[in-house]
C-alpha atoms as a PDB file:
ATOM      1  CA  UNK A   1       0.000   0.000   0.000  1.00  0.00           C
ATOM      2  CA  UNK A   2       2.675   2.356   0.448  1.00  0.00           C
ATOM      3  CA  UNK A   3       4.301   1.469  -2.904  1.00  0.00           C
ATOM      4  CA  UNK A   4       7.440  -1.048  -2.121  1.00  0.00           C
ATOM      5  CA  UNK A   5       7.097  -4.184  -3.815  1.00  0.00           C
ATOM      6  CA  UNK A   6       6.043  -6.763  -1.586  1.00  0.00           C
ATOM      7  CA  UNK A   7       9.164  -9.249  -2.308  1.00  0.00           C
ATOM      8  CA  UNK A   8      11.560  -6.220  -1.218  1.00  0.00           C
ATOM      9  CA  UNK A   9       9.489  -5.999   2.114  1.00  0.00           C
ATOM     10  CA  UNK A  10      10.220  -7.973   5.210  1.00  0.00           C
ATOM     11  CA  UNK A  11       9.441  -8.011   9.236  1.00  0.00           C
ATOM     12  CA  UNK A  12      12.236  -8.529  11.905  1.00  0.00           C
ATOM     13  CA  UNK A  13      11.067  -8.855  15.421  1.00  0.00           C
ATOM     14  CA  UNK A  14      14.120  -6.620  16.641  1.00  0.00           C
ATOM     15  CA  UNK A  15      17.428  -6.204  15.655  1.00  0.00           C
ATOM     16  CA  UNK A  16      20.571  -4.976  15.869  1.00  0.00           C
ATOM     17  CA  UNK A  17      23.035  -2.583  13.665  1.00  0.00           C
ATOM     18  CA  UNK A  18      25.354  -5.992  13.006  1.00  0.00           C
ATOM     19  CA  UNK A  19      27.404  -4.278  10.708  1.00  0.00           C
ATOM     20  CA  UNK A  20      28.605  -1.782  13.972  1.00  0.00           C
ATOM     21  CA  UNK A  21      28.874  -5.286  15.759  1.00  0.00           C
ATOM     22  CA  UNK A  22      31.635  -6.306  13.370  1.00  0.00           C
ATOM     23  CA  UNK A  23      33.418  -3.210  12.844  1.00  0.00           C
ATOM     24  CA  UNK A  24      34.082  -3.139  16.404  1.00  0.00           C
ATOM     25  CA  UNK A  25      35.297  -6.911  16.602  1.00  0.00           C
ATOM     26  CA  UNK A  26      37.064  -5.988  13.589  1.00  0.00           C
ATOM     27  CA  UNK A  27      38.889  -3.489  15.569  1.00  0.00           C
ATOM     28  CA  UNK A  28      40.526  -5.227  18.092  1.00  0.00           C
ATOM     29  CA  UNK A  29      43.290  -7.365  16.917  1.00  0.00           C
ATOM     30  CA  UNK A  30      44.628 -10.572  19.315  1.00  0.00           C
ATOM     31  CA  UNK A  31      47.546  -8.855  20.925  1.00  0.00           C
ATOM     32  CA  UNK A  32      44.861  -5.704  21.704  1.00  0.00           C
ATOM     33  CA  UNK A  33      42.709  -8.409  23.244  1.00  0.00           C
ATOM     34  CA  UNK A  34      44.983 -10.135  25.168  1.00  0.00           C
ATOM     35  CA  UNK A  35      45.938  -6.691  26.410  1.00  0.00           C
ATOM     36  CA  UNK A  36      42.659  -6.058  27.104  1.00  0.00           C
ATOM     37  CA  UNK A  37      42.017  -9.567  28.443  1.00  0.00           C
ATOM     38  CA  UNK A  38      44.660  -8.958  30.960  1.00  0.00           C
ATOM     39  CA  UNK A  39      43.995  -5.417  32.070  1.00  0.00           C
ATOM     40  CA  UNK A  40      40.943  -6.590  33.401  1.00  0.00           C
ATOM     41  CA  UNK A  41      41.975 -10.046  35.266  1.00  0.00           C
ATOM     42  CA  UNK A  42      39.984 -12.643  32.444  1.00  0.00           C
ATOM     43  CA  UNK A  43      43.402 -14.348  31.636  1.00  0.00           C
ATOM     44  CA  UNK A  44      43.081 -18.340  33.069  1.00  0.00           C
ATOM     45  CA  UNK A  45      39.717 -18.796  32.761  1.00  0.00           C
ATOM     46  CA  UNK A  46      36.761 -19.465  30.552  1.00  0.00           C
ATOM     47  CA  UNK A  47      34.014 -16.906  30.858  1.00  0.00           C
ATOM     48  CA  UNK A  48      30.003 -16.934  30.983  1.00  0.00           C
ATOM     49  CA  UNK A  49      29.079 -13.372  29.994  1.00  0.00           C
ATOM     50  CA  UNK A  50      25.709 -12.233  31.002  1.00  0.00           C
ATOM     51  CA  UNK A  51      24.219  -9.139  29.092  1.00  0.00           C
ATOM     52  CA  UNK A  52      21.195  -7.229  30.595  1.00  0.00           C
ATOM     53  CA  UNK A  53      19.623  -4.814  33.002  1.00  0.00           C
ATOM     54  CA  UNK A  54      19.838  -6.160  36.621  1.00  0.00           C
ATOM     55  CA  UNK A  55      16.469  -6.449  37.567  1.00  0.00           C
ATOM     56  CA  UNK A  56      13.817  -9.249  38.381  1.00  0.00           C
ATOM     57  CA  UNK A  57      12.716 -10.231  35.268  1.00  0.00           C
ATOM     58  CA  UNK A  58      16.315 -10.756  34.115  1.00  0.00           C
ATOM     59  CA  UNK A  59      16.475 -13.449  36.701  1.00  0.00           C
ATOM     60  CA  UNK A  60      19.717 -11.961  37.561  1.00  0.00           C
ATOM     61  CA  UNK A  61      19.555 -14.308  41.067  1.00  0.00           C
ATOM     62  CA  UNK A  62      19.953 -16.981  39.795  1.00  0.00           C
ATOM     63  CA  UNK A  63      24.048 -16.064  38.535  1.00  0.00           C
ATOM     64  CA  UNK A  64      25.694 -16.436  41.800  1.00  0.00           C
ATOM     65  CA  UNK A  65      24.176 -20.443  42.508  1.00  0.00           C
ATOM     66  CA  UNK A  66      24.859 -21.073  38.296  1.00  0.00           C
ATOM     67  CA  UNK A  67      29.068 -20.170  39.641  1.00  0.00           C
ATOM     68  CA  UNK A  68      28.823 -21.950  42.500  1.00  0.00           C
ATOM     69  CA  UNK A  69      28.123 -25.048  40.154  1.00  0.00           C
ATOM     70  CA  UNK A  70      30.835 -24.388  37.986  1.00  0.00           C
ATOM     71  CA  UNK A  71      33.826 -25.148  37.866  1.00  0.00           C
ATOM     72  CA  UNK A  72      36.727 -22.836  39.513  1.00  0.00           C
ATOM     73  CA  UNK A  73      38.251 -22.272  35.675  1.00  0.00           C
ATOM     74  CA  UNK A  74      34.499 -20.569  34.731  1.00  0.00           C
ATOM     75  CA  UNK A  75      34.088 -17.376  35.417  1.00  0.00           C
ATOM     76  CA  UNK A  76      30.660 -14.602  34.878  1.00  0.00           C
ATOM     77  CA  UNK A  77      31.291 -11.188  33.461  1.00  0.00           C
ATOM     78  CA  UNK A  78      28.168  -9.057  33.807  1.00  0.00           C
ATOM     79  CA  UNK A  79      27.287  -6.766  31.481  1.00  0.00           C
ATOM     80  CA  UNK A  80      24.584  -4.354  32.544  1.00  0.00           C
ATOM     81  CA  UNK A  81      23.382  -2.631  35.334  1.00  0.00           C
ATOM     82  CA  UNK A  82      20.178  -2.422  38.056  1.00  0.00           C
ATOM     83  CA  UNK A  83      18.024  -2.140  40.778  1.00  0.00           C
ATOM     84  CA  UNK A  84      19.644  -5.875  41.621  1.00  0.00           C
ATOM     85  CA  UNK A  85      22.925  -4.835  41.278  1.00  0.00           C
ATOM     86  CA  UNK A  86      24.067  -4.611  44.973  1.00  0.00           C
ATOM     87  CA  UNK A  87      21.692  -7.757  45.982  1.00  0.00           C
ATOM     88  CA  UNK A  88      23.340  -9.567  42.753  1.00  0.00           C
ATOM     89  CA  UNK A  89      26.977  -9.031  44.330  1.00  0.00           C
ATOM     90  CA  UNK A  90      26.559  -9.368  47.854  1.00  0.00           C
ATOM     91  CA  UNK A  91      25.013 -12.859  46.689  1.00  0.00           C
ATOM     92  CA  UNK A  92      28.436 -13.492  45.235  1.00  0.00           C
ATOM     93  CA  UNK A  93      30.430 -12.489  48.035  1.00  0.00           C
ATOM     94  CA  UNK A  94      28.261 -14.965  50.247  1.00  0.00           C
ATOM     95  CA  UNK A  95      29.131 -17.869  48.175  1.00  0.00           C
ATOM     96  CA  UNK A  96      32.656 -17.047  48.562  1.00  0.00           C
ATOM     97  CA  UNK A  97      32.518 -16.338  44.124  1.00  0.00           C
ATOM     98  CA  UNK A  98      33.774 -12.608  44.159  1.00  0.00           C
ATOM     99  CA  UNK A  99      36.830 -13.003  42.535  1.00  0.00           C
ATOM    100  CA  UNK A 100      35.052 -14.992  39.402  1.00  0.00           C
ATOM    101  CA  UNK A 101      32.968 -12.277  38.500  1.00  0.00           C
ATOM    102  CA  UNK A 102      33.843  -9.126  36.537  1.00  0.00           C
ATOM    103  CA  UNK A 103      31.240  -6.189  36.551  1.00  0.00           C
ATOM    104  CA  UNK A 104      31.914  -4.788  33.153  1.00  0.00           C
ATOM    105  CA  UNK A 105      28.628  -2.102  33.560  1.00  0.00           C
ATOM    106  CA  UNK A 106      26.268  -0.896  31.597  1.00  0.00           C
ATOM    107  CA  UNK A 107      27.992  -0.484  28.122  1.00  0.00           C
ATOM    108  CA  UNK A 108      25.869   0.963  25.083  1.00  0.00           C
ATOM    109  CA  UNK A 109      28.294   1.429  22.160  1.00  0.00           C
ATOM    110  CA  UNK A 110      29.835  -1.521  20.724  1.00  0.00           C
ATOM    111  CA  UNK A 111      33.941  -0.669  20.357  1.00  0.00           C
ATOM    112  CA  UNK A 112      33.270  -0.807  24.703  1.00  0.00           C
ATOM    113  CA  UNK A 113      31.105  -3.878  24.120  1.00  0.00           C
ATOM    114  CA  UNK A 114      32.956  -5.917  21.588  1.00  0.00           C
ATOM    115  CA  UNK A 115      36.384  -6.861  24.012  1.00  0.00           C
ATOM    116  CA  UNK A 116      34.175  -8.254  26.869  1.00  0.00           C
ATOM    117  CA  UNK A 117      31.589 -10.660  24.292  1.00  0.00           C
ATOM    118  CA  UNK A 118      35.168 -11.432  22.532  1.00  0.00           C
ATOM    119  CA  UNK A 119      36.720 -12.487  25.820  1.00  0.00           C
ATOM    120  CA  UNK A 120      33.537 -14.926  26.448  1.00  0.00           C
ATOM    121  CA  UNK A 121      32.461 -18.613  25.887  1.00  0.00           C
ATOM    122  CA  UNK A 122      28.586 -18.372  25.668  1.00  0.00           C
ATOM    123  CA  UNK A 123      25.801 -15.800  26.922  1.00  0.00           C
ATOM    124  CA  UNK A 124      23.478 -17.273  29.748  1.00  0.00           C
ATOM    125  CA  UNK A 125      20.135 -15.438  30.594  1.00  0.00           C
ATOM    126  CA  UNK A 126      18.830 -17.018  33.010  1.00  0.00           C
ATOM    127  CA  UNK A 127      15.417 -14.788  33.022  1.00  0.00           C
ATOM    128  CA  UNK A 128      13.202 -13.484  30.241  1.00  0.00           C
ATOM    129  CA  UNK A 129      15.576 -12.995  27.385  1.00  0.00           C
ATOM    130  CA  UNK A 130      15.061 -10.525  24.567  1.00  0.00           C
ATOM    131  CA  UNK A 131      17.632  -8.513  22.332  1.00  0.00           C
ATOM    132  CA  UNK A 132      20.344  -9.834  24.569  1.00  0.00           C
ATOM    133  CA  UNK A 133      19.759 -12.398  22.490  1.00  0.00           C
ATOM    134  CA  UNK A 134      20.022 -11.263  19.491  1.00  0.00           C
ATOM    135  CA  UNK A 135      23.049  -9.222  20.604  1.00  0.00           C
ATOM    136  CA  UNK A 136      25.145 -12.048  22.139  1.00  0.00           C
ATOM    137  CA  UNK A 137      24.184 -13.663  17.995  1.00  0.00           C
ATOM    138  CA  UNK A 138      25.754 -10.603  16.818  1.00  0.00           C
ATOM    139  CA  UNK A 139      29.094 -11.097  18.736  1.00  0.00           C
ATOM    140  CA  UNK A 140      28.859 -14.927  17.546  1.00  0.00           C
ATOM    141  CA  UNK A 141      28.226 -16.188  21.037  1.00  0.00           C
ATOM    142  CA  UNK A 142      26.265 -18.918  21.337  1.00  0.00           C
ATOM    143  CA  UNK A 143      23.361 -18.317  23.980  1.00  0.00           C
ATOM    144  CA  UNK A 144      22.125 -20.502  26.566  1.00  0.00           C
ATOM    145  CA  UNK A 145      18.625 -20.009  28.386  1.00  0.00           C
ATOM    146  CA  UNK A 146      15.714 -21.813  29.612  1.00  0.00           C
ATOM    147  CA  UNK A 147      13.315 -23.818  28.002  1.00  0.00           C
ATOM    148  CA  UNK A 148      10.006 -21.856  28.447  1.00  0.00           C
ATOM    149  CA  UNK A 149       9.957 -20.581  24.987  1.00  0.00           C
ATOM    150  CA  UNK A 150       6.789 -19.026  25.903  1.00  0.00           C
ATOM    151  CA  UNK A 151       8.281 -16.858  28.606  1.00  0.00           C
ATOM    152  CA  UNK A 152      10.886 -14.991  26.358  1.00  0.00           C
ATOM    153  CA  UNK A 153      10.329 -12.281  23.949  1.00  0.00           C
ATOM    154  CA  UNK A 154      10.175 -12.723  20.611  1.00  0.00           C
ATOM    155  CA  UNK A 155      13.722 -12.757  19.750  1.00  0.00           C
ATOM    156  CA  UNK A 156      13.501 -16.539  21.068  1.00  0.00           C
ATOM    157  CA  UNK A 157      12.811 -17.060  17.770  1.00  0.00           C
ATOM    158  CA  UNK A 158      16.144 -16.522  16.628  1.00  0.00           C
ATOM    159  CA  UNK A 159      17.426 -19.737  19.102  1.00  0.00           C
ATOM    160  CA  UNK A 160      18.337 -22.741  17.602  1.00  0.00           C
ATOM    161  CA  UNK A 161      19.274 -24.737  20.036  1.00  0.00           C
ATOM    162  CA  UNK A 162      22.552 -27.330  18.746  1.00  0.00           C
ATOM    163  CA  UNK A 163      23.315 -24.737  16.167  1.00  0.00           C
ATOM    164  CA  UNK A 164      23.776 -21.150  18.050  1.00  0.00           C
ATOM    165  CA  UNK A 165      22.840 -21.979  21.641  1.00  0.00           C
ATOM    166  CA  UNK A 166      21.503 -24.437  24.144  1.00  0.00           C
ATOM    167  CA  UNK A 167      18.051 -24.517  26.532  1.00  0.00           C
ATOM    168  CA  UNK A 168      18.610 -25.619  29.822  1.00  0.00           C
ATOM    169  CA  UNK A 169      15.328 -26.931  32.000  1.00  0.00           C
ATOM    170  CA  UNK A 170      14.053 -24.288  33.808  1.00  0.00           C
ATOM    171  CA  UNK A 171      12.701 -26.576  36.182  1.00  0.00           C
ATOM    172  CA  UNK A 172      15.551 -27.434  37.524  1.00  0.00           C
ATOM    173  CA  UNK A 173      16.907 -23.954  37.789  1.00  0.00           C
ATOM    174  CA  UNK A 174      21.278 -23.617  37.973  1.00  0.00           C
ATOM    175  CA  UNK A 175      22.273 -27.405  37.902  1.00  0.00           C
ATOM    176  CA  UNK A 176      20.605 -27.844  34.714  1.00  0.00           C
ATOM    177  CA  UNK A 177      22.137 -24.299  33.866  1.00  0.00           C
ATOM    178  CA  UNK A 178      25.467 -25.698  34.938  1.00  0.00           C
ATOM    179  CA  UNK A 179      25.220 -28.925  33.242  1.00  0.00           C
ATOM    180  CA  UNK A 180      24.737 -27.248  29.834  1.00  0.00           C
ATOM    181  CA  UNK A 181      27.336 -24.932  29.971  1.00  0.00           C
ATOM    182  CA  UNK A 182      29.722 -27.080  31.447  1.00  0.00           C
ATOM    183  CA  UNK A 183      28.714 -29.461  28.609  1.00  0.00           C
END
């Protein structure tokens, strides 16, 4: 109706600028990364990176029990920031899991971004997930969540789970969380 040919027309859910996404991975090089990588203490382990606001829906609580599951070599960076961030990190220091976590902040452009998702293994939201998603895709990280597809946003459609990211049983809460990333 407004003249553009149907075939030319398409829908996306949400998205992201992807082509920002890889200029910014683009821009850092390995010996920038590994600068980078130990600037900010990630050298010797393997890292979960979590990417959202810090509040309930997030499911943000659930991170400090997921690292106590883990093994010692794993790691959480957090990426965001919240009403749960203080509750969040004094969780953490009462399972003895400070020193595994790095609180990275909230971080909007992607050259700040890019280092942290490079330095990472997988994303895990543990809450309702939406363009983290679809962010986490961008960086090439696969994404692990739950399995209540239903209780995600949209961007859930974008999951394929075996080929860019894994479910875990919600159910069961952090040890099936752990058992899939530790997988």
């Amino acid at each position: 109706r407004m003249g553009f040919p149907a075939h030319r027309v398409s829908a996306l859910n949400n998205g992201i600028d992807v082509a920002s996404v890889d200029a910014a991975v683009s821009s850092w090089d390995a010996s920038r990364l590994d600068a980078f990588r130990t600037q900010h203490g990630l050298d010797g382990k393997s890292w979960v990176a979590f990417i959202g606001r810090l509040r309930p829906r997030s499911g943000v609580e659930l991170l400090p029990e997921l690292l106590s599951r883990l093994p010692a070599s794993i790691g959480v960076i957090i990426v965001g920031d919240g009403e749960l961030r203080a509750q969040t990190a004094a969780a953490f220091d009462a399972h003895g899991l400070g020193e595994r976590v790095r609180w990275a902040g909230a971080i909007y452009e992607n050259d700040r971004l890019a280092p942290w998702m490079m330095a990472a293994r997988c994303m895990f939201y543990p809450g309702t997930v939406g363009l983290s998603l679809i962010h986490a895709l961008a960086y090439g990280l696969p994404v692990v969540v739950h399995d209540e597809a239903t209780e995600h946003g949209p961007e859930i459609a974008a999951l394929q789970p075996g080929v860019n990211g894994a479910t875990f049983r919600r159910s069961a809460g952090a040890a099936s969380a752990a058992e899939v990333i530790s997988g």
